[in-house]
Protein backbone atom coordinates (compact mmCIF):
# COMPACT_ATOMS: atom_id res chain seq x y z
CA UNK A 1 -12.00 -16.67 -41.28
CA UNK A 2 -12.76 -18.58 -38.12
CA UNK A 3 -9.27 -19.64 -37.30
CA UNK A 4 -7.92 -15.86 -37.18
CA UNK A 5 -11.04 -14.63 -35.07
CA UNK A 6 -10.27 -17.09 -32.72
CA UNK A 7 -6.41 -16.40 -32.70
CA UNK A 8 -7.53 -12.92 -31.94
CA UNK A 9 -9.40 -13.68 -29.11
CA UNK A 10 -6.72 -16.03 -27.98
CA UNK A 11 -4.35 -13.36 -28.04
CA UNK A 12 -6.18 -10.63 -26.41
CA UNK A 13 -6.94 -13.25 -23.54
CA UNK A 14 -3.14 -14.20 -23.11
CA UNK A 15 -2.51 -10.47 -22.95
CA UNK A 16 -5.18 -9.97 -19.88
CA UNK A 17 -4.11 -13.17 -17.90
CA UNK A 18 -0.10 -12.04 -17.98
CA UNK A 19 -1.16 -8.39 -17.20
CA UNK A 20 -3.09 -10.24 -14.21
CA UNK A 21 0.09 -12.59 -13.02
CA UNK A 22 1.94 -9.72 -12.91
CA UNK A 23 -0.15 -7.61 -10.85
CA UNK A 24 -0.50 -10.70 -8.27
CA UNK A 25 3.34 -11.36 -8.26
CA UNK A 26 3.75 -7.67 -7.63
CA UNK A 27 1.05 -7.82 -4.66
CA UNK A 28 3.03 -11.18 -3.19
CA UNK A 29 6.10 -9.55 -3.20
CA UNK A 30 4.44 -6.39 -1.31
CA UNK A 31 2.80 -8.62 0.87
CA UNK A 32 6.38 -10.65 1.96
CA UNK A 33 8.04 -6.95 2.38
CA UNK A 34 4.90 -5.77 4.86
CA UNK A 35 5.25 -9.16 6.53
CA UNK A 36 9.08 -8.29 6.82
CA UNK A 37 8.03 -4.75 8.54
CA UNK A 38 5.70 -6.24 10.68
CA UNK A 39 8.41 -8.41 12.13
CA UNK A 40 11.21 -5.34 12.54
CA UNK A 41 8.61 -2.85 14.18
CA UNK A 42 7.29 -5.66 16.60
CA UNK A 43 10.83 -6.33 17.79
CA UNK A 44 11.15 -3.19 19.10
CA UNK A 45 9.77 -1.10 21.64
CA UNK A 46 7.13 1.80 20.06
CA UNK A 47 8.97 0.75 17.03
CA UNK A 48 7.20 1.27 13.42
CA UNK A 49 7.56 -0.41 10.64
CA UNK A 50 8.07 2.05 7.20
CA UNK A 51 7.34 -0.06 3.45
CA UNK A 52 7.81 2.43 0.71
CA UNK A 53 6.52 0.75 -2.20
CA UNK A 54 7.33 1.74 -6.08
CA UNK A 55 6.42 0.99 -9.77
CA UNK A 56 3.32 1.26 -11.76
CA UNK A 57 -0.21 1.34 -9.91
CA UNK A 58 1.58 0.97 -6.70
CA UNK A 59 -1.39 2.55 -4.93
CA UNK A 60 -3.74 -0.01 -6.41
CA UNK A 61 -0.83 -2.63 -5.41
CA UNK A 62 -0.21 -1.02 -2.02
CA UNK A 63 -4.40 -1.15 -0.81
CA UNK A 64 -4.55 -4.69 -2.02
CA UNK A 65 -1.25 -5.92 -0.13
CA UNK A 66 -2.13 -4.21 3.12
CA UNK A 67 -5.79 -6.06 2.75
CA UNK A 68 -3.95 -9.10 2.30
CA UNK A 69 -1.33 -9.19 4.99
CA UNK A 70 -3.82 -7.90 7.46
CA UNK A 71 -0.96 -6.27 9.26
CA UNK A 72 -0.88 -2.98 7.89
CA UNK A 73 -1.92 0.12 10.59
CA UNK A 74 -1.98 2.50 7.90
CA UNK A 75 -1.48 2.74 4.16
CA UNK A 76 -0.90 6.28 2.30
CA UNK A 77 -1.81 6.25 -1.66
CA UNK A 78 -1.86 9.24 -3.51
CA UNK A 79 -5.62 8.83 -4.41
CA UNK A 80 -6.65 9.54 -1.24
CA UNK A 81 -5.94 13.22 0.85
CA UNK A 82 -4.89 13.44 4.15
CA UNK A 83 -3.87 15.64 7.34
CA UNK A 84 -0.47 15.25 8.69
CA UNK A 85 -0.93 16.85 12.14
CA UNK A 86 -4.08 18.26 13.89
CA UNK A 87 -7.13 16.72 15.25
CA UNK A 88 -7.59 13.95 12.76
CA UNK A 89 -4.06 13.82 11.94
CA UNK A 90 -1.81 10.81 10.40
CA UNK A 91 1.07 11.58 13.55
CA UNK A 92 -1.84 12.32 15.87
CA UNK A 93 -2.82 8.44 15.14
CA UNK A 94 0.48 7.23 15.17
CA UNK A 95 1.88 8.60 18.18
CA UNK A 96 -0.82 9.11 20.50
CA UNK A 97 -3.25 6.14 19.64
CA UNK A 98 -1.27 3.34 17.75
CA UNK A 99 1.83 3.41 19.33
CA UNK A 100 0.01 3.87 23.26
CA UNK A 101 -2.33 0.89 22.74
CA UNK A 102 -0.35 -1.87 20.88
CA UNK A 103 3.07 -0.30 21.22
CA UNK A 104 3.60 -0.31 16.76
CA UNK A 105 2.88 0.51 13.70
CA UNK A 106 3.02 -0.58 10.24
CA UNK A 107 2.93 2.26 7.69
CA UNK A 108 2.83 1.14 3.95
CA UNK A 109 3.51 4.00 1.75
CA UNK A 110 2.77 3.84 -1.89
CA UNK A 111 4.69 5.80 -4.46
CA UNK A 112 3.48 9.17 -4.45
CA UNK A 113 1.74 9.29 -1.27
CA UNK A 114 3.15 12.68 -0.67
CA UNK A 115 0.89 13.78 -3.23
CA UNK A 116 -2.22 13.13 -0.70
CA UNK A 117 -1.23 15.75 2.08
CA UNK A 118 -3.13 18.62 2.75
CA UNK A 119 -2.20 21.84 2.44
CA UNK A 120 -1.63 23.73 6.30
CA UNK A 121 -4.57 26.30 6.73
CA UNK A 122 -2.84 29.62 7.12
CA UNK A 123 -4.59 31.99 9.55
């Protein structure tokens, strides 16, 4: 009775820790393609640098690779809403803040993001 209790246990811990590998190999890889971005939309002038990740829980992938490259200007998950144009707007940001101060922009976009956009208020 003790042995398969503890098999059980052993199991449902082997189960957790390659659920976890594979969510930090997924975040790695993410991380090397914002790094790659970072590099293409400093090398040119105003330029911006687009990472459209995809697969499962890619927006809980996508926040935790743009937290750990540190290079990210903006990341779009479909958990969270936001305003293309106006005021507060995403292109607002991009064009008239990010792009005027440091001259680019890194953009990581998880699967889905388009989800996340407003509606337009009709008048």
């Amino acid at each position: 009775f003790f042995f398969s209790s503890r098999r059980r246990h052993t199991r449902s811990s082997l189960v957790s820790w390659a659920r976890r590998c594979v969510q930090e190999t997924a975040v790695e890889a993410a991380v090397k393609a914002i790094d790659s971005g970072n590099v293409e939309a400093n090398c040119a002038e105003n330029g911006i640098g687009l990472i459209k990740l995809m697969g499962r829980d890619v927006g809980h992938i996508a926040m935790h690779a743009s937290l750990a490259s540190r290079d990210v200007n903006v990341c779009l998950v479909p958990e969270f809403k936001f305003d293309l144009d106006g005021e507060k707007g995403l292109l607002k940001y991009i064009f008239e803040e990010r792009l005027k101060k440091k001259g680019h922009c890194v953009i990581a976009v998880a699967e889905g993001a388009a989800l996340g956009v407003r509606d337009r208020k009709t008048t």
